[in-house]
C-alpha atoms as a PDB file:
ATOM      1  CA  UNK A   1     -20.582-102.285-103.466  1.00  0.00           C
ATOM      2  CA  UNK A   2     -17.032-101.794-104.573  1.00  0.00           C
ATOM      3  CA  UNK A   3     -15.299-102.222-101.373  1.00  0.00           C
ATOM      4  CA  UNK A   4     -17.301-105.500 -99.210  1.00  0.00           C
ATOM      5  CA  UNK A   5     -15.366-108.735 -99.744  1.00  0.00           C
ATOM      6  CA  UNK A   6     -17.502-110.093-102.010  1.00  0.00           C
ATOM      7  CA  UNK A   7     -15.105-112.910-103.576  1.00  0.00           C
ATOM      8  CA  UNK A   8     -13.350-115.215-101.129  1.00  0.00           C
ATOM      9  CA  UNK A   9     -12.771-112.509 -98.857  1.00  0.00           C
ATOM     10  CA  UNK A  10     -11.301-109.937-101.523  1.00  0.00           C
ATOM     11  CA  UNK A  11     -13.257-106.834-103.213  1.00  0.00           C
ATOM     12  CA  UNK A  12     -15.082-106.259-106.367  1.00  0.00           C
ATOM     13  CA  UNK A  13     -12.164-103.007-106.318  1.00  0.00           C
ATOM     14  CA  UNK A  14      -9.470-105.741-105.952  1.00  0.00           C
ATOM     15  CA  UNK A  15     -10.456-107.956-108.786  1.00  0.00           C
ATOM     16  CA  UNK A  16     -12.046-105.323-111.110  1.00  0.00           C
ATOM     17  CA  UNK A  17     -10.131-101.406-110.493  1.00  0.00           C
ATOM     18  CA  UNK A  18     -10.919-100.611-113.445  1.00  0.00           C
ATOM     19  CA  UNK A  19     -14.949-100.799-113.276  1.00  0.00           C
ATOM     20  CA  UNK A  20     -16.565 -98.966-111.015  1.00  0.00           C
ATOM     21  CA  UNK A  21     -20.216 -99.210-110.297  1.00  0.00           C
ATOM     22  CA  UNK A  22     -22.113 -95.819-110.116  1.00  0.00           C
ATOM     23  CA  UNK A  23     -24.661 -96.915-107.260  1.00  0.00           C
ATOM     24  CA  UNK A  24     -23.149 -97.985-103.527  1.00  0.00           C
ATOM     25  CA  UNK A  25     -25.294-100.030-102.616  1.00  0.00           C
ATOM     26  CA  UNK A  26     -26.285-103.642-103.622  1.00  0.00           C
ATOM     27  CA  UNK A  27     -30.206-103.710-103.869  1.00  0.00           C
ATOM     28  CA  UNK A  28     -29.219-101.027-106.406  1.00  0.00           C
ATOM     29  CA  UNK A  29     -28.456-103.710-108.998  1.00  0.00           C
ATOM     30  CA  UNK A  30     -30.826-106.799-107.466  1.00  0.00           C
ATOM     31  CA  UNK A  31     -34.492-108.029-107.655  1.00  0.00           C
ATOM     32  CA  UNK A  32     -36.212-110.938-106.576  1.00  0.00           C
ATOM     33  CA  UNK A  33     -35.454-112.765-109.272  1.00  0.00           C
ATOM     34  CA  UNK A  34     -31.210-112.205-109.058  1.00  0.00           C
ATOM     35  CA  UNK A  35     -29.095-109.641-110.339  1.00  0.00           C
ATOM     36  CA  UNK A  36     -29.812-106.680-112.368  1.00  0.00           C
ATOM     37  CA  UNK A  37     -26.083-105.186-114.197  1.00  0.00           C
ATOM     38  CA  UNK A  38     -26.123-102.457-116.015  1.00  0.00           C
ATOM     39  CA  UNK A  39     -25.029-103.514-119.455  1.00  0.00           C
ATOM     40  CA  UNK A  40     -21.322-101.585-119.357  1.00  0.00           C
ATOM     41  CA  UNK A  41     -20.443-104.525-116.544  1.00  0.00           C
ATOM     42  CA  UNK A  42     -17.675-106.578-117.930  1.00  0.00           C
ATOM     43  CA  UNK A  43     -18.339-109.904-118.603  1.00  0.00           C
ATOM     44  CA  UNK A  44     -16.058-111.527-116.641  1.00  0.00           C
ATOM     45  CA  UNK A  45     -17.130-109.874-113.700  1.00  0.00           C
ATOM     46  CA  UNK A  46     -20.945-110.826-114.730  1.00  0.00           C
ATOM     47  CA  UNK A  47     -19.736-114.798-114.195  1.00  0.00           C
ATOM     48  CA  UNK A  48     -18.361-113.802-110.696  1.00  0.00           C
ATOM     49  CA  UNK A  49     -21.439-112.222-109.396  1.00  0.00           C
ATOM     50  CA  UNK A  50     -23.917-115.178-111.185  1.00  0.00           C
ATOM     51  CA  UNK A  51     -21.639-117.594-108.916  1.00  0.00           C
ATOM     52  CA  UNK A  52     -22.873-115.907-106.220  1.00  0.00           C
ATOM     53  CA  UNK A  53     -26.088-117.138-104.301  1.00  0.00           C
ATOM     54  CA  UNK A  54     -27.824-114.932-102.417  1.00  0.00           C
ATOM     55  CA  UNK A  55     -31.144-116.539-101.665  1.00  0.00           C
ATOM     56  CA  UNK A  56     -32.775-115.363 -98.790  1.00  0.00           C
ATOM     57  CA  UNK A  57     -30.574-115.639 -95.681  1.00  0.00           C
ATOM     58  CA  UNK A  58     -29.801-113.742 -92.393  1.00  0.00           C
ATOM     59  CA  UNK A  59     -27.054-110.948 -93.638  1.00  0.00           C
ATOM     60  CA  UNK A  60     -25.021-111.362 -90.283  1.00  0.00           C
ATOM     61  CA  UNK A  61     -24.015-113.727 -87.969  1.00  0.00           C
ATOM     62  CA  UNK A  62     -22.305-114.174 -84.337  1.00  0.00           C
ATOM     63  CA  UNK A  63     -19.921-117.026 -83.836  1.00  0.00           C
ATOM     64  CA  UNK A  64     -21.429-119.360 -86.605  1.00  0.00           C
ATOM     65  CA  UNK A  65     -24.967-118.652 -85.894  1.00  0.00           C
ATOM     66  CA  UNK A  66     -27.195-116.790 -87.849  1.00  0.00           C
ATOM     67  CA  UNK A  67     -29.951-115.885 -84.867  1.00  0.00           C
ATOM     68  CA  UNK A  68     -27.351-115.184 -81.769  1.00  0.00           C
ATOM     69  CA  UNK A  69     -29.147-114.694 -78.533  1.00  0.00           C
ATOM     70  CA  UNK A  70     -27.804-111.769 -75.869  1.00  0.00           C
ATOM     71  CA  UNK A  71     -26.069-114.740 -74.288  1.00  0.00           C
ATOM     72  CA  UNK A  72     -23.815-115.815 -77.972  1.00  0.00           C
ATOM     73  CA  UNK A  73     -22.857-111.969 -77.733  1.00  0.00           C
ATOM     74  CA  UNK A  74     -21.956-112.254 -73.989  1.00  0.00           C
ATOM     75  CA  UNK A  75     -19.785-115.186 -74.037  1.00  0.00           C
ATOM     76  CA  UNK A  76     -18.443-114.158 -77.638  1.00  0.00           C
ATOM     77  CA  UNK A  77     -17.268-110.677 -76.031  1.00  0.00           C
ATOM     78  CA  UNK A  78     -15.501-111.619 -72.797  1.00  0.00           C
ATOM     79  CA  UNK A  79     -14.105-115.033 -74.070  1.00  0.00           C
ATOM     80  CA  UNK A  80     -10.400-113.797 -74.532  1.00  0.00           C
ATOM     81  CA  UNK A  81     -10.725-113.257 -70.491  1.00  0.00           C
ATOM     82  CA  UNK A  82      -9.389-115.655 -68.316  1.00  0.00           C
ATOM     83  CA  UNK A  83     -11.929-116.774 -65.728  1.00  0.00           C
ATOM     84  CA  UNK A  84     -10.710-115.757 -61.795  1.00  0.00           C
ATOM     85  CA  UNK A  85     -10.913-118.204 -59.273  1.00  0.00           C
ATOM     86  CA  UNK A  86     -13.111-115.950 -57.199  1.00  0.00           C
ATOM     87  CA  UNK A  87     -16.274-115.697 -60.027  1.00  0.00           C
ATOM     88  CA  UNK A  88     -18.146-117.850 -58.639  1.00  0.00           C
ATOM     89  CA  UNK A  89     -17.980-116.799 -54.653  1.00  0.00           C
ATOM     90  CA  UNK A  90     -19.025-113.249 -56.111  1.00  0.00           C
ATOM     91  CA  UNK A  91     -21.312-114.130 -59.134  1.00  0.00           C
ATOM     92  CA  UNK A  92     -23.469-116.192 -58.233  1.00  0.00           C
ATOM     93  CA  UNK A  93     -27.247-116.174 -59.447  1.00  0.00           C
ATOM     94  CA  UNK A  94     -28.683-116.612 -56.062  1.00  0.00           C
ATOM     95  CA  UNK A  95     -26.898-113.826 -54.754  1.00  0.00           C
ATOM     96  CA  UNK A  96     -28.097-110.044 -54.388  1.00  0.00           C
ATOM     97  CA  UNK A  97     -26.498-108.066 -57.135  1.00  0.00           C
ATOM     98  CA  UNK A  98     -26.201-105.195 -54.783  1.00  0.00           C
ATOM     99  CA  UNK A  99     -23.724-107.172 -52.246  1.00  0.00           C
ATOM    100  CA  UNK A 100     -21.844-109.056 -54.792  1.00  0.00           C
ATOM    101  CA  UNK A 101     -21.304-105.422 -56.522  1.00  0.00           C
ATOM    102  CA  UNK A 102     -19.812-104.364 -52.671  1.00  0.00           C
ATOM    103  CA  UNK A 103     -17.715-107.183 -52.424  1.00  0.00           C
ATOM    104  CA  UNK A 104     -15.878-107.164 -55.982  1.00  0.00           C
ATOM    105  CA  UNK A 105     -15.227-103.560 -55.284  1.00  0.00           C
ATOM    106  CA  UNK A 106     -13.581-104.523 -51.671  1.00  0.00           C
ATOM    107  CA  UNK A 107     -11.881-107.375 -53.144  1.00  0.00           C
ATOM    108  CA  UNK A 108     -10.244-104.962 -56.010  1.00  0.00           C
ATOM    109  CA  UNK A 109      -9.448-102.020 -53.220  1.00  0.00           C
ATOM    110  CA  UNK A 110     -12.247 -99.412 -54.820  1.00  0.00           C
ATOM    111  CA  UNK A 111     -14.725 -99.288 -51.831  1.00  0.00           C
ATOM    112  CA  UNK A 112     -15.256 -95.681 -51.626  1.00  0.00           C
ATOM    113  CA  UNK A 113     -13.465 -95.640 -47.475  1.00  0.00           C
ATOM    114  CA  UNK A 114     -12.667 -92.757 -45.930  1.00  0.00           C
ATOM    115  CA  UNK A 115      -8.551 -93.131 -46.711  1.00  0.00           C
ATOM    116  CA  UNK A 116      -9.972 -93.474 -50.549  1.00  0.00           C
ATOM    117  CA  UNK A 117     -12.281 -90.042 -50.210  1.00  0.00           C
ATOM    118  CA  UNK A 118      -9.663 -88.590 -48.550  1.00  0.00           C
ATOM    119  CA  UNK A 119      -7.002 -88.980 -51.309  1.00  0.00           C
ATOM    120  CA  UNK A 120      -9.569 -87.482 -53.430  1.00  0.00           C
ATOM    121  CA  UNK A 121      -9.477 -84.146 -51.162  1.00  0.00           C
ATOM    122  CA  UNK A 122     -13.113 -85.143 -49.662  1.00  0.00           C
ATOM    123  CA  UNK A 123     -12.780 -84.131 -45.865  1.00  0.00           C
ATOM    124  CA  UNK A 124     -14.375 -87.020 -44.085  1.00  0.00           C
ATOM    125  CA  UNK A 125     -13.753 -88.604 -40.350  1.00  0.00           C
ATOM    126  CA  UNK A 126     -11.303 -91.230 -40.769  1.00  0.00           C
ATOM    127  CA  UNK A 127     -12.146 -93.328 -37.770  1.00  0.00           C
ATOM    128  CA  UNK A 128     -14.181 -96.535 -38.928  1.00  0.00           C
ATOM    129  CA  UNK A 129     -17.497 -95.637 -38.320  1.00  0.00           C
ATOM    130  CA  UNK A 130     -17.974 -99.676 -36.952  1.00  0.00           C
ATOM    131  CA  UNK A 131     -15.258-100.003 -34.543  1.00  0.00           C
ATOM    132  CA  UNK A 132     -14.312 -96.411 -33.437  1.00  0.00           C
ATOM    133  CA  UNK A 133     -10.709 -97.825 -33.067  1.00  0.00           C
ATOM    134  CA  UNK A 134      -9.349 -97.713 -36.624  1.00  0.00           C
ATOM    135  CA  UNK A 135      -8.646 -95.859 -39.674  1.00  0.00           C
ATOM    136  CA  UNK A 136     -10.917 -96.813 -41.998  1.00  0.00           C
ATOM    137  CA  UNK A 137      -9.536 -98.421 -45.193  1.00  0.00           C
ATOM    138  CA  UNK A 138     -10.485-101.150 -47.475  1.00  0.00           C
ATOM    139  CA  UNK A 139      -8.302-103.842 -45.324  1.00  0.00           C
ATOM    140  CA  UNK A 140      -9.675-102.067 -42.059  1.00  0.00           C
ATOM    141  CA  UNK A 141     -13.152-103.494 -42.911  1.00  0.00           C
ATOM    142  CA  UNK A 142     -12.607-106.666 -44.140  1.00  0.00           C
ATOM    143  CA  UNK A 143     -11.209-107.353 -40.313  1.00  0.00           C
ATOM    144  CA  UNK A 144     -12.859-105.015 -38.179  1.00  0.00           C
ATOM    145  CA  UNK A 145     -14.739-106.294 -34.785  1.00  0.00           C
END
């Protein structure tokens, strides 16, 4: 109760250190009809809180709206990313999740290829299991015939 930004973004603390209120929580001193002080409140502090609607209304909100959708959190999260020009050759909702998975990792170099298992002291054949004529790398099989 004594620390949420009640009052144009500052505390109850910030405005009133010197009161404390004994309960934490705010449905401590409501009811349905608006808010229930104990008497030892200061007045001032009394006219701050009657100022204050709090009819019933969502308690949070996503980007401005007050019933956000998985998609308002999705965009909301990854909008300080800057879109790559490959998204949509990769992402695409027509496409098989399971072979535009395989192709980011190829395009980022973390296809798990022999020369990859290998630096990870997994003793695999390093010939490309396609070809027969190659080492088998992430390059390797973006070009191998």
């Amino acid at each position: 109760m004594n620390w949420d930004p009640w009052y144009f973004g500052k505390s109850l603390n910030d405005i009133f250190s010197s009161f404390k209120f004994d309960k934490n929580y705010v449905d401590s001193y409501t009811t349905s009809f608006g808010w229930a002080l104990p008497t030892s409140t200061p007045n001032a502090l009394r006219e701050i809180l009657a100022g204050m609607n709090f009819s019933e209304q969502p308690a949070t909100a996503l980007d401005g709206s007050n019933l956000p959708t998985f998609s308002t959190f999705y965009h909301s999260y990854f909008k300080h990313l800057d879109e790559v020009y490959w998204h949509p050759f990769l992402w695409h909702k027509r496409f098989s999740l399971r072979y535009s998975s395989y192709a980011w990792l190829a395009l980022v170099g973390k296809l798990k290829t022999a020369d990859h298992l290998r630096l990870r002291g997994i003793d695999v054949l390093a010939g490309c299991s396609f070809c027969d004529s190659g080492i088998e790398c992430n390059s390797h099989l973006f070009f191998c015939m």
